[in-house]
Protein backbone atom coordinates (compact mmCIF):
# COMPACT_ATOMS: atom_id res chain seq x y z
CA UNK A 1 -54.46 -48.85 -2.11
CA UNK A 2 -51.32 -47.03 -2.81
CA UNK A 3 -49.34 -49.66 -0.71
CA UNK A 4 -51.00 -52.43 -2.36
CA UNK A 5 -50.03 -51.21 -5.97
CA UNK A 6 -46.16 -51.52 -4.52
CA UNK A 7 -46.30 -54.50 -3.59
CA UNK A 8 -47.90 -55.53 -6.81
CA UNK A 9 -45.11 -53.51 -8.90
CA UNK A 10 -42.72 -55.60 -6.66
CA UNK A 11 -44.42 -58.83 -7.61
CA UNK A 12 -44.15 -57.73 -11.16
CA UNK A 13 -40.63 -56.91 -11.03
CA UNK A 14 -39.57 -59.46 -8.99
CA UNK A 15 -37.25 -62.29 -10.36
CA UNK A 16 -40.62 -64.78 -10.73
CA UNK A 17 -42.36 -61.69 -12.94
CA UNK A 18 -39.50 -60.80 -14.49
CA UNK A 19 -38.53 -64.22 -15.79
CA UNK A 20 -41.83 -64.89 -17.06
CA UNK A 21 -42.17 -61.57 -18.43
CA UNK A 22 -39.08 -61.59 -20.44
CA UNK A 23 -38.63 -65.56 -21.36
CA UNK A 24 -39.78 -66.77 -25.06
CA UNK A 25 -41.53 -69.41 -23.56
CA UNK A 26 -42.09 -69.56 -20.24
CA UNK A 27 -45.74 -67.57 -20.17
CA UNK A 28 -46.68 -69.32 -23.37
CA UNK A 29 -45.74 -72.70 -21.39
CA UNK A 30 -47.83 -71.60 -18.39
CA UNK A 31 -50.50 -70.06 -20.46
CA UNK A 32 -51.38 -73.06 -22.05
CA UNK A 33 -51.33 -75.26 -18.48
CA UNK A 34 -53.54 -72.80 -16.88
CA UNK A 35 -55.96 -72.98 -20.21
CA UNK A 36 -55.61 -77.02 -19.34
CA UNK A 37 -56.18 -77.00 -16.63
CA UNK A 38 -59.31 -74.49 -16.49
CA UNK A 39 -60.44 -76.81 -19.40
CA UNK A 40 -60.80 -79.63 -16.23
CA UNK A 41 -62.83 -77.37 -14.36
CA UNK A 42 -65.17 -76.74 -16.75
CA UNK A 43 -65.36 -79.65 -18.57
CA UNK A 44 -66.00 -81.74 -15.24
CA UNK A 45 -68.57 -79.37 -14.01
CA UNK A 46 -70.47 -78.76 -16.77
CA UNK A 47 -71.24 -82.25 -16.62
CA UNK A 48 -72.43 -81.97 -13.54
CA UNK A 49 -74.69 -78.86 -14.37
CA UNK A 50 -76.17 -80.64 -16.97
CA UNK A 51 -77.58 -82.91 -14.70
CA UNK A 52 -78.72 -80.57 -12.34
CA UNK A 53 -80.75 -79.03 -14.99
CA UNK A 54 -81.82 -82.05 -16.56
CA UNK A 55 -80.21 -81.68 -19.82
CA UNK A 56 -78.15 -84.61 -19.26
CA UNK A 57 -77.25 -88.24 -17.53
CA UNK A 58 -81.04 -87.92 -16.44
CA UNK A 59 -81.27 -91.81 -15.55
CA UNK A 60 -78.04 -91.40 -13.35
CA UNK A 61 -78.20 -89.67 -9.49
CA UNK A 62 -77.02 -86.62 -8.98
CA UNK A 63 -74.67 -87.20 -6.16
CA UNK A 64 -72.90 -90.34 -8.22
CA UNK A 65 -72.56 -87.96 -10.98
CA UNK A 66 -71.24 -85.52 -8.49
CA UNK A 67 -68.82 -88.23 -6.85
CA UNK A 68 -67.48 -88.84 -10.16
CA UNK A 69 -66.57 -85.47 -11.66
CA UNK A 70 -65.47 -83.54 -8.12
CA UNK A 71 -62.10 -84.98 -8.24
CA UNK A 72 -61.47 -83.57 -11.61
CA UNK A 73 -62.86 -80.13 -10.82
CA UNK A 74 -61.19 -79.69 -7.68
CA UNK A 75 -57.52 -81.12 -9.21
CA UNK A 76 -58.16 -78.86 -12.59
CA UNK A 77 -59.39 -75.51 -9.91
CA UNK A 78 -56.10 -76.57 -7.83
CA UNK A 79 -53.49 -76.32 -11.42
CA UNK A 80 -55.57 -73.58 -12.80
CA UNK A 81 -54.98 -71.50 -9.32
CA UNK A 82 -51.24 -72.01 -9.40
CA UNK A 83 -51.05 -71.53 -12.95
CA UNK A 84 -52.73 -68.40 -12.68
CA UNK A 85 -50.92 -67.17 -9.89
CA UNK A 86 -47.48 -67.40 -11.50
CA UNK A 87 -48.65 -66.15 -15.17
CA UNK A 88 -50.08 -63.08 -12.62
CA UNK A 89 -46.44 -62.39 -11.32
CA UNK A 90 -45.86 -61.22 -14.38
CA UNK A 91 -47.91 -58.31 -14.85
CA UNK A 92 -49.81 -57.99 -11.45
CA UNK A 93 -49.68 -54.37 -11.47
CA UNK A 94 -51.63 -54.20 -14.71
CA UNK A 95 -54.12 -57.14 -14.06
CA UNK A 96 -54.93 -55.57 -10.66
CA UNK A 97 -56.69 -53.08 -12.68
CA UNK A 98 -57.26 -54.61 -16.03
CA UNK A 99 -61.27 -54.70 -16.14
CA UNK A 100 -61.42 -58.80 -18.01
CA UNK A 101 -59.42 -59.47 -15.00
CA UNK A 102 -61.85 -58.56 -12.81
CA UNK A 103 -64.86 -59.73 -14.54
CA UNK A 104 -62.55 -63.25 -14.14
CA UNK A 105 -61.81 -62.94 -10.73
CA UNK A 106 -65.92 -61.51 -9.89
CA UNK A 107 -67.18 -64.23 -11.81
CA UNK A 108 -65.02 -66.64 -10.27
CA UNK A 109 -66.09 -65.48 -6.76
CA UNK A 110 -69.71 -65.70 -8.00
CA UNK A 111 -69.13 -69.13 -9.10
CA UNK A 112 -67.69 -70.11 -5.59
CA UNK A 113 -70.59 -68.12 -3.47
CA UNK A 114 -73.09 -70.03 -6.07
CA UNK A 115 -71.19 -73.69 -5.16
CA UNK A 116 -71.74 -72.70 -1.41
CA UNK A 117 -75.33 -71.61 -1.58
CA UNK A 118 -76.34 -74.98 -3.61
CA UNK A 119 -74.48 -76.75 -0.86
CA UNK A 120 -76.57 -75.08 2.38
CA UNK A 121 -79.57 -74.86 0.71
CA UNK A 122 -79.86 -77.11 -1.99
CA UNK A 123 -77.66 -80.26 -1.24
CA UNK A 124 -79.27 -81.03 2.14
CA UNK A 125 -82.29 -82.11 0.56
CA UNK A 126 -80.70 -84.20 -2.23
CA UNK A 127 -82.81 -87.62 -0.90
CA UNK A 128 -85.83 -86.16 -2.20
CA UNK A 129 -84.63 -85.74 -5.92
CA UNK A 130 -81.57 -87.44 -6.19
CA UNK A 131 -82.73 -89.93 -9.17
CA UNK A 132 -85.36 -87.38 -10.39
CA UNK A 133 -85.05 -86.63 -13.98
CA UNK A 134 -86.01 -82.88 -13.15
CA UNK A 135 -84.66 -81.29 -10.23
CA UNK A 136 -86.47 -78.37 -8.02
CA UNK A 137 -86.03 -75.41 -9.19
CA UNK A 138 -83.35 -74.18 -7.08
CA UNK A 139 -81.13 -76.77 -8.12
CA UNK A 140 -81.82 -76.19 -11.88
CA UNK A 141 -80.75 -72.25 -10.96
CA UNK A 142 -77.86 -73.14 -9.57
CA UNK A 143 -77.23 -75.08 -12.52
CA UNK A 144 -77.53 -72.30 -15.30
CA UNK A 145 -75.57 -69.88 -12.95
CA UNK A 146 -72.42 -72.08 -12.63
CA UNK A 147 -72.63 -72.75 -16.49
CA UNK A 148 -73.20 -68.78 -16.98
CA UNK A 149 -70.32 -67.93 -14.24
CA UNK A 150 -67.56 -70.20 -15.68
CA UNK A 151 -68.59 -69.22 -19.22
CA UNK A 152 -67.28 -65.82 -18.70
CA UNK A 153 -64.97 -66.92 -16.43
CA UNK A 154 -63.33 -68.38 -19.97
CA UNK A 155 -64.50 -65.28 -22.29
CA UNK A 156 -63.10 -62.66 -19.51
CA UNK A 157 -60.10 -64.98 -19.62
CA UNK A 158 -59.41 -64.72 -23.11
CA UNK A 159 -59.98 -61.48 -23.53
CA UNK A 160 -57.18 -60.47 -21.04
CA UNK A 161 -55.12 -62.00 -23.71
CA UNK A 162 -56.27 -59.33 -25.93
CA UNK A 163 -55.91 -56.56 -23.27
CA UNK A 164 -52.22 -57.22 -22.42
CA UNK A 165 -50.71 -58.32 -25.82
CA UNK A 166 -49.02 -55.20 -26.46
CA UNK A 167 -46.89 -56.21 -23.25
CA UNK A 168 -46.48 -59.70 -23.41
CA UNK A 169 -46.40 -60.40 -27.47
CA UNK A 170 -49.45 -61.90 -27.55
């Protein structure tokens, strides 16, 4: 673990942490694109959880709401991933340990097993309840647990704010 902190403190202190670290604007800037960006991700798949729980778009299939939300998640996962990345240059050593960073980064793993597990157990049955207004069970779970995992995907998210403003003004 030792080795991996050094590399993180050479992250952090590397031009790329530095910079962002030390500009006026630069992790405000990249702050707010990641925010943007995760606001894609969850704004496109929430719709899509609605209508696997039947909360919402209940006379349209699930796989055309699917088709036409995927796109945005994927794009908005893709800039919140970079975005993240780079504002994490700037204090990796610290977020490797700060706890709402690893409720994020749990909940975001949880969110990504959950996606997986819908798909191989779920999804290959999607003929049979495709245009059903209420969905088996197990796709109404899967459902509430993506809404619950990105949910505190965003609270664990803000609250790093919280945890790191003595270091980064905010």
């Amino acid at each position: 673990m030792n080795g991996f902190m050094n590399f993180l403190m050479s992250v952090q202190n590397g031009p790329l942490g530095t910079y962002i670290r030390e500009s006026d604007w630069a992790f405000p800037t990249l702050e707010s694109i990641h925010v943007f960006f995760l606001t894609l991700v969850f704004g496109s798949i929430i719709l899509l959880d609605l209508r696997l729980i039947g909360l919402a778009f209940t006379d349209r299939r699930v796989s055309s709401v699917t088709r036409d939300v995927m796109n945005f998640t994927w794009w908005g996962f893709a800039g919140a991933a970079l975005s993240g990345s780079i504002l994490f240059t700037s204090y990796a050593h610290k977020y490797a340990t700060d706890p709402p960073t690893l409720i994020k980064f749990g909940a975001m793993g949880l969110a990504g097993i959950n996606m997986l597990v819908y798909e191989l157990v779920a999804h290959p049955s999607i003929s049979r309840w495709d245009d059903a207004a209420k969905t088996p069970v197990r796709v109404r779970v899967a459902g509430w647990l993506s809404i619950a995992l990105w949910l505190t995907v965003i609270f664990a998210g803000r609250w790093i704010g919280f945890t790191t403003q003595d270091q980064n003004g905010g």
